[in-house]
ModelCIF file with pLDDT and N, C-alpha, C, O atoms, coordinates in Angstrom:
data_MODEL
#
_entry.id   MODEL 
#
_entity.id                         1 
_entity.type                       polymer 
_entity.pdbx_number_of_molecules   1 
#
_entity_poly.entity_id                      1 
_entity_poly.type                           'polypeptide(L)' 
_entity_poly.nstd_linkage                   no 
_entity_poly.nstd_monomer                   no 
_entity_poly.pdbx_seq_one_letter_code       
;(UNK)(UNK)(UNK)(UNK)(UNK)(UNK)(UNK)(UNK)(UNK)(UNK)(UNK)(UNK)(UNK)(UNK)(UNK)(UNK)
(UNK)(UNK)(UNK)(UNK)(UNK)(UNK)(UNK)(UNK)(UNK)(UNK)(UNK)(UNK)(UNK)(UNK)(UNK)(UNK)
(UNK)(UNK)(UNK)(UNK)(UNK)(UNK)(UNK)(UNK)(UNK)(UNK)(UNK)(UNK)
;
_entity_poly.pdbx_seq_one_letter_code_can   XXXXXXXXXXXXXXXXXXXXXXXXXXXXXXXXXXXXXXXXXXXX 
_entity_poly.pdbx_strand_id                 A 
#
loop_
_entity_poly_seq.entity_id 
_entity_poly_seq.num 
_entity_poly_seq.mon_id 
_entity_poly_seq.hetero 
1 1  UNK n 
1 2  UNK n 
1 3  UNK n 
1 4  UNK n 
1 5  UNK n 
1 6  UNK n 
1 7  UNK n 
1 8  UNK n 
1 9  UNK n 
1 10 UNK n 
1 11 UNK n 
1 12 UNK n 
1 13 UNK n 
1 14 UNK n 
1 15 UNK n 
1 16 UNK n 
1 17 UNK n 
1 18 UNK n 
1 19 UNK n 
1 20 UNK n 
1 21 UNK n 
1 22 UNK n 
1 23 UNK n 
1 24 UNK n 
1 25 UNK n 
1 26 UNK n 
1 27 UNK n 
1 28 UNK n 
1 29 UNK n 
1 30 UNK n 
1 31 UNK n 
1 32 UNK n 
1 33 UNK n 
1 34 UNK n 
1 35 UNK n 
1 36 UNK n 
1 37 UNK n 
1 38 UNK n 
1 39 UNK n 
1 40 UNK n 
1 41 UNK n 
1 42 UNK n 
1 43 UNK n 
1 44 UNK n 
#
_struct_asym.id          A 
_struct_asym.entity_id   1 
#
loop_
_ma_qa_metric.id 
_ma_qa_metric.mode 
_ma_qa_metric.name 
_ma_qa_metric.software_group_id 
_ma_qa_metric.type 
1 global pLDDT . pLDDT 
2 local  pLDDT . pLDDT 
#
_ma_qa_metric_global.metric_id      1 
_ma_qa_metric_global.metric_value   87.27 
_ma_qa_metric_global.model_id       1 
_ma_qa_metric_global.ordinal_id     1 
#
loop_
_ma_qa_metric_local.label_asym_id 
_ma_qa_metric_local.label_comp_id 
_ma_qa_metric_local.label_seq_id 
_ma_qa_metric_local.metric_id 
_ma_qa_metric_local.metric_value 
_ma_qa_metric_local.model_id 
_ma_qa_metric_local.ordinal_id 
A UNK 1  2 57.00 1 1  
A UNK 2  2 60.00 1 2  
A UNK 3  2 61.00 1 3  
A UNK 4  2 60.00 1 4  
A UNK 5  2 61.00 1 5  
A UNK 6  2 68.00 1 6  
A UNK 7  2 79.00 1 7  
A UNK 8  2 83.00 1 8  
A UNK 9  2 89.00 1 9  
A UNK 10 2 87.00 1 10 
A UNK 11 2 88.00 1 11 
A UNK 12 2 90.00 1 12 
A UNK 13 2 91.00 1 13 
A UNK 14 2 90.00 1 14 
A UNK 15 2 91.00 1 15 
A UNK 16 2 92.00 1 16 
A UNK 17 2 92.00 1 17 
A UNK 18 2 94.00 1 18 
A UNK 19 2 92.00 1 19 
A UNK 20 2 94.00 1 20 
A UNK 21 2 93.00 1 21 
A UNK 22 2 93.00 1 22 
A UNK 23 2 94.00 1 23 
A UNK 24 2 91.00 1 24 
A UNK 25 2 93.00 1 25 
A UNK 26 2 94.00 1 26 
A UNK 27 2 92.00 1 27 
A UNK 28 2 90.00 1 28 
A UNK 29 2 92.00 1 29 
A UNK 30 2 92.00 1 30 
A UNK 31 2 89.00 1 31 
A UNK 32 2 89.00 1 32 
A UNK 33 2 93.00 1 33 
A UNK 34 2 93.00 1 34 
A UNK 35 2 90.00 1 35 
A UNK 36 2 93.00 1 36 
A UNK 37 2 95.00 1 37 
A UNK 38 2 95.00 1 38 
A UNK 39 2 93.00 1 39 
A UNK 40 2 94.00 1 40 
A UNK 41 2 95.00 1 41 
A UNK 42 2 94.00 1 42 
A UNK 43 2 92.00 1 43 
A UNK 44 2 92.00 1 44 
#
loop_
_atom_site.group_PDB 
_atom_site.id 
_atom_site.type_symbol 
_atom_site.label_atom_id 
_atom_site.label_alt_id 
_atom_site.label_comp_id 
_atom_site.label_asym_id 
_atom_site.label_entity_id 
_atom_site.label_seq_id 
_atom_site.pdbx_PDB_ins_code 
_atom_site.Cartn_x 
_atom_site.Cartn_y 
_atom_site.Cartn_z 
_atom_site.occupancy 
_atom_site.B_iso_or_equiv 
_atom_site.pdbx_formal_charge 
_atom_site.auth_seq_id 
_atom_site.auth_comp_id 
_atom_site.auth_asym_id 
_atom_site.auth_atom_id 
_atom_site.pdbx_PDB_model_num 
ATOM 1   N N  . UNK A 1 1  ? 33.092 -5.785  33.343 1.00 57.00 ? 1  UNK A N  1 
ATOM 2   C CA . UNK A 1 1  ? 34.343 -5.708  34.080 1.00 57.00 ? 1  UNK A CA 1 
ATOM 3   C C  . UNK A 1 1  ? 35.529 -6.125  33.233 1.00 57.00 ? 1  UNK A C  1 
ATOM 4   O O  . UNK A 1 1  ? 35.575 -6.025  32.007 1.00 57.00 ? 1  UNK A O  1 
ATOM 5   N N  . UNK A 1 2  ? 36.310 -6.516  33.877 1.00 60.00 ? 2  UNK A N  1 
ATOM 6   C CA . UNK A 1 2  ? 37.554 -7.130  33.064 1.00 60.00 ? 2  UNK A CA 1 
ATOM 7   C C  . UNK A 1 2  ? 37.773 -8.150  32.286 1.00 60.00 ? 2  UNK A C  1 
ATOM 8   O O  . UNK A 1 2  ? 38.825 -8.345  31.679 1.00 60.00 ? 2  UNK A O  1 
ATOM 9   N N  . UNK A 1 3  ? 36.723 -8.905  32.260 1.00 61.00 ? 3  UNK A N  1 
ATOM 10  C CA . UNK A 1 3  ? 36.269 -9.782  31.388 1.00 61.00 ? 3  UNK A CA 1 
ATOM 11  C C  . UNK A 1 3  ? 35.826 -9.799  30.097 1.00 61.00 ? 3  UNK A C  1 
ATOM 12  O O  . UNK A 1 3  ? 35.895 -10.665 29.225 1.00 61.00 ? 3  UNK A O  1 
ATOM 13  N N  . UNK A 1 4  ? 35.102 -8.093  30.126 1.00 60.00 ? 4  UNK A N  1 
ATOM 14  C CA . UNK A 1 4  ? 33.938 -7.789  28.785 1.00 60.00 ? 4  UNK A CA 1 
ATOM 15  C C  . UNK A 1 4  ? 34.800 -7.946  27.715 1.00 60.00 ? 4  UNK A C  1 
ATOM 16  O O  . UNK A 1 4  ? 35.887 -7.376  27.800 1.00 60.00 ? 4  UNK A O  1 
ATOM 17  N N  . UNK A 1 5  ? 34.509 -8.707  26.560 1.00 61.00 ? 5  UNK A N  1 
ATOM 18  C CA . UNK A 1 5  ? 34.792 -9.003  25.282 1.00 61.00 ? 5  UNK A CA 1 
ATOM 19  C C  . UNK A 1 5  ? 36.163 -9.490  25.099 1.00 61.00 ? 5  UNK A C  1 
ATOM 20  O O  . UNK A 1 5  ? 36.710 -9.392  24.000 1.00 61.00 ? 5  UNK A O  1 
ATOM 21  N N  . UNK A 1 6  ? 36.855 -10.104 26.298 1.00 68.00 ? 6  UNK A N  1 
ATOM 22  C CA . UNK A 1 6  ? 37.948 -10.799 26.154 1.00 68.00 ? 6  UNK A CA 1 
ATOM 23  C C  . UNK A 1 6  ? 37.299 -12.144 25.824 1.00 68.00 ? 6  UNK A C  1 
ATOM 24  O O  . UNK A 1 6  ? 36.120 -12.402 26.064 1.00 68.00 ? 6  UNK A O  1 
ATOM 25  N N  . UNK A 1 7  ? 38.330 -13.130 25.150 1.00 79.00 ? 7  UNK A N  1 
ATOM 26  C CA . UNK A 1 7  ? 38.079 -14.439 24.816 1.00 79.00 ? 7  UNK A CA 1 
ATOM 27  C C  . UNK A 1 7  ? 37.323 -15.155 25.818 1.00 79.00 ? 7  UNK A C  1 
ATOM 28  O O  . UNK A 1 7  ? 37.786 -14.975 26.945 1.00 79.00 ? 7  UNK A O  1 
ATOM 29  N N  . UNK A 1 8  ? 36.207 -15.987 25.772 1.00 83.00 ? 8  UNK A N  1 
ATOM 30  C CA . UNK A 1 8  ? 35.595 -16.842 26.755 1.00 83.00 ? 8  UNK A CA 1 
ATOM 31  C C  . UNK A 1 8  ? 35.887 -18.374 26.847 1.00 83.00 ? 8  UNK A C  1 
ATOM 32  O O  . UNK A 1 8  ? 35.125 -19.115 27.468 1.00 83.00 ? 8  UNK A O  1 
ATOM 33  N N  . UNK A 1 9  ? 36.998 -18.826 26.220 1.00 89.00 ? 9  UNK A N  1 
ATOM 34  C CA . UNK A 1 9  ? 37.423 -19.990 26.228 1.00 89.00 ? 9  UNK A CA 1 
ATOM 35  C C  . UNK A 1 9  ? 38.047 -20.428 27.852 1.00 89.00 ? 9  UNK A C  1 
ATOM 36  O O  . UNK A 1 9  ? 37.733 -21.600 28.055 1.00 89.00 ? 9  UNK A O  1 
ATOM 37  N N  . UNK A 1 10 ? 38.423 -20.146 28.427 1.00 87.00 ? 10 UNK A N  1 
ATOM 38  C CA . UNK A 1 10 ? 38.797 -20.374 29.791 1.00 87.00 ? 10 UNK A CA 1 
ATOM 39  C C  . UNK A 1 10 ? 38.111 -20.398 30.812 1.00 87.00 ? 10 UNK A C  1 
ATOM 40  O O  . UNK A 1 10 ? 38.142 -21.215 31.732 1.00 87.00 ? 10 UNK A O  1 
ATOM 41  N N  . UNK A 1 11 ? 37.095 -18.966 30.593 1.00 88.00 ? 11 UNK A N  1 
ATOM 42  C CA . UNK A 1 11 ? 36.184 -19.349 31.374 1.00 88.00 ? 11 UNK A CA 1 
ATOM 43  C C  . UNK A 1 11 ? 35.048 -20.413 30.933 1.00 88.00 ? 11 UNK A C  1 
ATOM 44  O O  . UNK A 1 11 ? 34.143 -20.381 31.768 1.00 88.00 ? 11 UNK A O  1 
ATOM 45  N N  . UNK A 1 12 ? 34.880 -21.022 30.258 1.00 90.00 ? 12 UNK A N  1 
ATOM 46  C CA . UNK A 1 12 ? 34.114 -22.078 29.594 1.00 90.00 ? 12 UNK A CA 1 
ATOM 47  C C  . UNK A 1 12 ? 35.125 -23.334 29.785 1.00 90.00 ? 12 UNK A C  1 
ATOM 48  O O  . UNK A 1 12 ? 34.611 -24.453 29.798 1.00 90.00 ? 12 UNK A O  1 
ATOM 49  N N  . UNK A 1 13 ? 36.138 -23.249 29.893 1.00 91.00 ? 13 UNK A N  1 
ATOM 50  C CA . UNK A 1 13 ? 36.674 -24.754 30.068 1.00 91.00 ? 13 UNK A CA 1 
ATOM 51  C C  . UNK A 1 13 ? 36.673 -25.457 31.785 1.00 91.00 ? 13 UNK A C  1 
ATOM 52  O O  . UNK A 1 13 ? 36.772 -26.596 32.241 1.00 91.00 ? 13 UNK A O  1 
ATOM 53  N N  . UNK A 1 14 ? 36.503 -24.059 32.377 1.00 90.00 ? 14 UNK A N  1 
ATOM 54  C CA . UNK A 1 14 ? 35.990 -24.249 33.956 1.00 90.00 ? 14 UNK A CA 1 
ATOM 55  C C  . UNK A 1 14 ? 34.961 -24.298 34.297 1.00 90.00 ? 14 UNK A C  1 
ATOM 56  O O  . UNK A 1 14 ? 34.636 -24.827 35.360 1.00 90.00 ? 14 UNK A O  1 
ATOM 57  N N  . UNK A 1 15 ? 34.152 -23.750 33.475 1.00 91.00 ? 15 UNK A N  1 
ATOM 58  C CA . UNK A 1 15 ? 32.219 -24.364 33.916 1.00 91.00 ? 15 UNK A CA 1 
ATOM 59  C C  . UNK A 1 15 ? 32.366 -25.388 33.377 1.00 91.00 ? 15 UNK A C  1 
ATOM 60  O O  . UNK A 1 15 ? 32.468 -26.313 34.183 1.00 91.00 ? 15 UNK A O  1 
ATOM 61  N N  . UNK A 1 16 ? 32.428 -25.680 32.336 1.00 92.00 ? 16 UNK A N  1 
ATOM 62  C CA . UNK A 1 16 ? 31.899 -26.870 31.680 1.00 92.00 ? 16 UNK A CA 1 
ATOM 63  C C  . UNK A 1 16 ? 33.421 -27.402 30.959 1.00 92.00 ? 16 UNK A C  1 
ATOM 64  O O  . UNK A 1 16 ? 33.952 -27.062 29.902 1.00 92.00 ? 16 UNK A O  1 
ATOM 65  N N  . UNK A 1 17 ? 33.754 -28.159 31.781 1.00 92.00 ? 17 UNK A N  1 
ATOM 66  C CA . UNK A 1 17 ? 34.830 -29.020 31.013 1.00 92.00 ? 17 UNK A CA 1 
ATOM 67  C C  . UNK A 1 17 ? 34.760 -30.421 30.280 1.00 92.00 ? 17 UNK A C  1 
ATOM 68  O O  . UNK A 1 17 ? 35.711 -31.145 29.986 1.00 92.00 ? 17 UNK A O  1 
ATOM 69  N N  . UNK A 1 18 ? 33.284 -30.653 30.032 1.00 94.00 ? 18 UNK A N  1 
ATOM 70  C CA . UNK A 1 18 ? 33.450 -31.240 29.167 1.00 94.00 ? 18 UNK A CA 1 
ATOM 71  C C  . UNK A 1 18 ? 33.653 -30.906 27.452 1.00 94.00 ? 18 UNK A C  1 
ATOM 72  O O  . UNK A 1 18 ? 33.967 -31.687 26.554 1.00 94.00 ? 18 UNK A O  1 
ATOM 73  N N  . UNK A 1 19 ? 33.348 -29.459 27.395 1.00 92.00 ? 19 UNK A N  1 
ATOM 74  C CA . UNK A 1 19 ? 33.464 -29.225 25.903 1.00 92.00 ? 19 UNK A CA 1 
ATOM 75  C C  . UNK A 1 19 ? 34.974 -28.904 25.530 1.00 92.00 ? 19 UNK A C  1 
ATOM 76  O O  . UNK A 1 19 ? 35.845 -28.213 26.060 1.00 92.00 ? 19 UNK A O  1 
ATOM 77  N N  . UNK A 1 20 ? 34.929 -29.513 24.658 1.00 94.00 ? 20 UNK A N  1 
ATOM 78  C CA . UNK A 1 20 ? 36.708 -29.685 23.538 1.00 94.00 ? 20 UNK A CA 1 
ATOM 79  C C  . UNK A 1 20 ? 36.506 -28.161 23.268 1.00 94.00 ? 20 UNK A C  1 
ATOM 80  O O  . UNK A 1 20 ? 35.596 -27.352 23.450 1.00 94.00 ? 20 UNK A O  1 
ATOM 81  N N  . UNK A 1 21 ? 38.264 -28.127 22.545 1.00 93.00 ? 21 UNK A N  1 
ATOM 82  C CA . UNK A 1 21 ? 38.431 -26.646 22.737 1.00 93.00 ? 21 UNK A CA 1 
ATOM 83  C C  . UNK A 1 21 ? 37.833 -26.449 21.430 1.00 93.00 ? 21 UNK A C  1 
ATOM 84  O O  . UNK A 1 21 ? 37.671 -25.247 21.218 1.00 93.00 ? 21 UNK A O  1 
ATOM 85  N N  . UNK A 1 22 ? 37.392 -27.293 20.341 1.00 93.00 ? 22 UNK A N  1 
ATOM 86  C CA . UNK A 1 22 ? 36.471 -26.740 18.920 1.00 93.00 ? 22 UNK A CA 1 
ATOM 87  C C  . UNK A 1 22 ? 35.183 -26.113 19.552 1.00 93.00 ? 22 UNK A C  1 
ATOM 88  O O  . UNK A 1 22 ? 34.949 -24.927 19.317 1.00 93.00 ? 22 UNK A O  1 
ATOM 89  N N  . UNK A 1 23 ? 34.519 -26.682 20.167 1.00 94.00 ? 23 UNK A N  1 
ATOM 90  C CA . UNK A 1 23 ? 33.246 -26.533 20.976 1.00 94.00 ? 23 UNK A CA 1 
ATOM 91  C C  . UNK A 1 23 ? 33.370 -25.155 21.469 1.00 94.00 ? 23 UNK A C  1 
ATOM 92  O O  . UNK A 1 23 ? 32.430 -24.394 21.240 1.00 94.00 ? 23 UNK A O  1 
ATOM 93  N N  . UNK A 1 24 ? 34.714 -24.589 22.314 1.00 91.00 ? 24 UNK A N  1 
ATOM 94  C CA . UNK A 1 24 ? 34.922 -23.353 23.282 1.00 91.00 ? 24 UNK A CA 1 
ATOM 95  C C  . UNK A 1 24 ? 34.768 -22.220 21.908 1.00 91.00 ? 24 UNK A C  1 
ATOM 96  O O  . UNK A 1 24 ? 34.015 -21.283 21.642 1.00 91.00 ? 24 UNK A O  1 
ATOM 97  N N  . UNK A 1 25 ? 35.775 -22.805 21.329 1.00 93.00 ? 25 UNK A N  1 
ATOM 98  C CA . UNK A 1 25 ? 36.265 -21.284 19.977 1.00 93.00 ? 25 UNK A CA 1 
ATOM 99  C C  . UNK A 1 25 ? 34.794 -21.249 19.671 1.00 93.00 ? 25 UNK A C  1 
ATOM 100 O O  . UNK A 1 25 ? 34.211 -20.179 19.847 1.00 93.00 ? 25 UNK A O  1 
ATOM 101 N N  . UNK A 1 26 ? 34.044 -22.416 19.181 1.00 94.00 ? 26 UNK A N  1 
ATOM 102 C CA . UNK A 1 26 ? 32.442 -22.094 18.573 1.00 94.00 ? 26 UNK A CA 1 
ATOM 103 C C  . UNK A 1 26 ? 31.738 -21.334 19.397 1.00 94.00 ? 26 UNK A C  1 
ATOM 104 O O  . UNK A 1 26 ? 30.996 -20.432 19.008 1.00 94.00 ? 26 UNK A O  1 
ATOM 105 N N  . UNK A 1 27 ? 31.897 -21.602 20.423 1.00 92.00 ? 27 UNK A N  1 
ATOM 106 C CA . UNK A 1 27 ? 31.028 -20.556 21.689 1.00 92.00 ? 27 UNK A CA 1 
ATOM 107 C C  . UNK A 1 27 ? 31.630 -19.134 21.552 1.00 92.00 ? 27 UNK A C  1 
ATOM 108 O O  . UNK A 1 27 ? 30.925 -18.179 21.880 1.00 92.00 ? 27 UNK A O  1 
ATOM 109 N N  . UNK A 1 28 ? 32.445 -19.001 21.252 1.00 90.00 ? 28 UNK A N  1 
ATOM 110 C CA . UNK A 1 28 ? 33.142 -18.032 21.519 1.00 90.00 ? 28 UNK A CA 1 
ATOM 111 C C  . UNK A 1 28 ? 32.766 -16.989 20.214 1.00 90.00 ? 28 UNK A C  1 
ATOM 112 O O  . UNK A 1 28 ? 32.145 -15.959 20.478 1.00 90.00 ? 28 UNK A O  1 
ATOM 113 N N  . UNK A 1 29 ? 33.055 -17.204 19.171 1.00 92.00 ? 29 UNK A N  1 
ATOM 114 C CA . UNK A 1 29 ? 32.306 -16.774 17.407 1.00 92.00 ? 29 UNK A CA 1 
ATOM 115 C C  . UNK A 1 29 ? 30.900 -16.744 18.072 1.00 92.00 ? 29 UNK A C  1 
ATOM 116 O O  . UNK A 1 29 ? 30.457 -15.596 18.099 1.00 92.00 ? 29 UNK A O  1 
ATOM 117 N N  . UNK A 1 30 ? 30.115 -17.623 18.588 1.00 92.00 ? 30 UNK A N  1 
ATOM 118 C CA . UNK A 1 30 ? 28.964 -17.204 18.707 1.00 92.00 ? 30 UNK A CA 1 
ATOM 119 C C  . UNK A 1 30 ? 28.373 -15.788 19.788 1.00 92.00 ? 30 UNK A C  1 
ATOM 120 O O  . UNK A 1 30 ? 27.481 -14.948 19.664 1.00 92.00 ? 30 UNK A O  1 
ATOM 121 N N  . UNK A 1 31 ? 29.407 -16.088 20.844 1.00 89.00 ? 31 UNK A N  1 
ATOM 122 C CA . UNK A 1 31 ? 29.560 -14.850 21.478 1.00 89.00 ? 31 UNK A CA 1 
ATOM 123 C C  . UNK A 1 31 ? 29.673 -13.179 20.949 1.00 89.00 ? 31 UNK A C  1 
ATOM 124 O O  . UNK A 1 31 ? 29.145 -12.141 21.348 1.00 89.00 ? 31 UNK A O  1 
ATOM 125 N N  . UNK A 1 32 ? 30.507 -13.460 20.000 1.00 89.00 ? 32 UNK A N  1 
ATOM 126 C CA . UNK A 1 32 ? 31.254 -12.289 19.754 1.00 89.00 ? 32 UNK A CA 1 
ATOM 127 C C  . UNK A 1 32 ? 29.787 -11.419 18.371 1.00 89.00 ? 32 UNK A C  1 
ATOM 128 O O  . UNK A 1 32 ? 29.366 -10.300 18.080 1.00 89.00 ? 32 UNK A O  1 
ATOM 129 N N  . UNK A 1 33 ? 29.498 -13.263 17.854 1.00 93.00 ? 33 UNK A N  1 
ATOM 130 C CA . UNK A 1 33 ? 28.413 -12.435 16.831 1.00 93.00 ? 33 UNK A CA 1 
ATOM 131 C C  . UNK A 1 33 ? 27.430 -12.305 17.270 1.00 93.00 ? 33 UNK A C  1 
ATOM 132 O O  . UNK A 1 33 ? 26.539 -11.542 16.898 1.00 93.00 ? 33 UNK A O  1 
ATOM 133 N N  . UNK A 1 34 ? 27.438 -13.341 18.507 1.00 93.00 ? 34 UNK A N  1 
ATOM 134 C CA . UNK A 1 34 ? 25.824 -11.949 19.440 1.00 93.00 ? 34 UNK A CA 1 
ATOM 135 C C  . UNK A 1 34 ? 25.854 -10.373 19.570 1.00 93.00 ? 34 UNK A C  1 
ATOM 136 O O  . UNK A 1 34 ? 25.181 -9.487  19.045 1.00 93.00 ? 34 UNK A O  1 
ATOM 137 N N  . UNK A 1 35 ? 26.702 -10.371 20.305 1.00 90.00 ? 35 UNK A N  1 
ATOM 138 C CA . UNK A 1 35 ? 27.019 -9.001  21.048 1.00 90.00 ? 35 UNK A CA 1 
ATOM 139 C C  . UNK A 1 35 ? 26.710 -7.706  19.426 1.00 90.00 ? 35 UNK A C  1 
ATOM 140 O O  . UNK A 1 35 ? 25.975 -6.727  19.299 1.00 90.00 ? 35 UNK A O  1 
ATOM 141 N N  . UNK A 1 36 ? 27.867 -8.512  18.321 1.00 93.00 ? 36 UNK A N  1 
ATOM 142 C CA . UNK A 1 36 ? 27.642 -7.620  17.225 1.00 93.00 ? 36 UNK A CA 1 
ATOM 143 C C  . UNK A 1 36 ? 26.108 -7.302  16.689 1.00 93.00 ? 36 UNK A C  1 
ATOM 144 O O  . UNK A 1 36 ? 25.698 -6.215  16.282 1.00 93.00 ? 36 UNK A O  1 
ATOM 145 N N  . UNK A 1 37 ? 25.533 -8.272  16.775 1.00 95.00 ? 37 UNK A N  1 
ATOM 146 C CA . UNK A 1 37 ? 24.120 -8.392  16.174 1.00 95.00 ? 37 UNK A CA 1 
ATOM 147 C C  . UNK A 1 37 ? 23.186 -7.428  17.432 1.00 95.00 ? 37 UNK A C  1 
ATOM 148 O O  . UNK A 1 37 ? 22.250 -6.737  17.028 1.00 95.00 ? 37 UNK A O  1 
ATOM 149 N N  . UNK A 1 38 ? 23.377 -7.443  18.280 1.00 95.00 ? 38 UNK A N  1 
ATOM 150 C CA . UNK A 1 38 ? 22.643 -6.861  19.407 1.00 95.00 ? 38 UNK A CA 1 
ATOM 151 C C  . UNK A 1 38 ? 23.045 -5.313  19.311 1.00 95.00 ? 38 UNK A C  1 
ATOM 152 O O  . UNK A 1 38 ? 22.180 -4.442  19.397 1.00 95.00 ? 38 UNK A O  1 
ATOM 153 N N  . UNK A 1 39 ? 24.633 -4.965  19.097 1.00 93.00 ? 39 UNK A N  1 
ATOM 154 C CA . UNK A 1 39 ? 24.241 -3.408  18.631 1.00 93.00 ? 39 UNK A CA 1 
ATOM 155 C C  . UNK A 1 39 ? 24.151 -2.947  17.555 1.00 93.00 ? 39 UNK A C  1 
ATOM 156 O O  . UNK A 1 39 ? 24.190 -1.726  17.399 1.00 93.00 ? 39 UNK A O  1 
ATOM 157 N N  . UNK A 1 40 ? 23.996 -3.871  16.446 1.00 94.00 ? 40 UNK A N  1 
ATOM 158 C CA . UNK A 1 40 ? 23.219 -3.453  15.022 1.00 94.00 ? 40 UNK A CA 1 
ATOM 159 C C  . UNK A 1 40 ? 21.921 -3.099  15.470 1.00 94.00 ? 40 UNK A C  1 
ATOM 160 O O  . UNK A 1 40 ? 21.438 -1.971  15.563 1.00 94.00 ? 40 UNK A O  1 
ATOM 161 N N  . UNK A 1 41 ? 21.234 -4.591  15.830 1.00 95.00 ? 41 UNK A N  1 
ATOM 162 C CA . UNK A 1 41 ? 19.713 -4.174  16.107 1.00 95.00 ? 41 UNK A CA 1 
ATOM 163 C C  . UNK A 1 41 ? 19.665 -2.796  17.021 1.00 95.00 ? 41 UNK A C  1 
ATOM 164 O O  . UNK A 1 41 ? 18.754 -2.071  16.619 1.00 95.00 ? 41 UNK A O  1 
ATOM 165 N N  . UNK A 1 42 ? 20.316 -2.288  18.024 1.00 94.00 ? 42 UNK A N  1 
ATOM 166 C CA . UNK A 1 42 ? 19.826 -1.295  18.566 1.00 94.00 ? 42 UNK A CA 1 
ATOM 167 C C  . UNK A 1 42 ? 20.088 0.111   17.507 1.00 94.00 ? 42 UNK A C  1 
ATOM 168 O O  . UNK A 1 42 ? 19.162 0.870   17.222 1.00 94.00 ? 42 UNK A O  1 
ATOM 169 N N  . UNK A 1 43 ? 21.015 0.233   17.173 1.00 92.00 ? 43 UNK A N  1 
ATOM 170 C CA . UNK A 1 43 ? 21.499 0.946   15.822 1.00 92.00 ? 43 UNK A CA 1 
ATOM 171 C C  . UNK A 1 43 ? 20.251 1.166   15.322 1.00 92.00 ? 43 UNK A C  1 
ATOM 172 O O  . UNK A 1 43 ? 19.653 2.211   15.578 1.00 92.00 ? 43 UNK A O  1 
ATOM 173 N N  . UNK A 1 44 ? 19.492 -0.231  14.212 1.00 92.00 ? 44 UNK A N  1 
ATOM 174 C CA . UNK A 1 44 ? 19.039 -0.131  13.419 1.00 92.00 ? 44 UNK A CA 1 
ATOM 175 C C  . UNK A 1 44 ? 17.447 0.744   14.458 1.00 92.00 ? 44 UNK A C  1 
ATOM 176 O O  . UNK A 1 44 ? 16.446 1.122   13.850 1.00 92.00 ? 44 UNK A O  1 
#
């Protein structure tokens, strides 16, 4: 939906507010290099 591959820092500071915003951006890189890695592997 309107969400897909926009930044997830906001919505992560409302589930879980205890993580600092270094913590969010890290989630967030990790997000982004899932998704990439998931349509390589299907690619590959």
């Amino acid at each position: 939906g309107p969400e897909w591959l926009q930044p997830i820092q906001g919505r992560l500071a409302a589930a879980h507010p205890n993580l600092d915003a270094s913590q969010r951006d890290a989630l967030d890189v990790l997000a982004r290099q899932t998704i990439g890695a998931g349509r390589e592997a299907l690619l590959d």
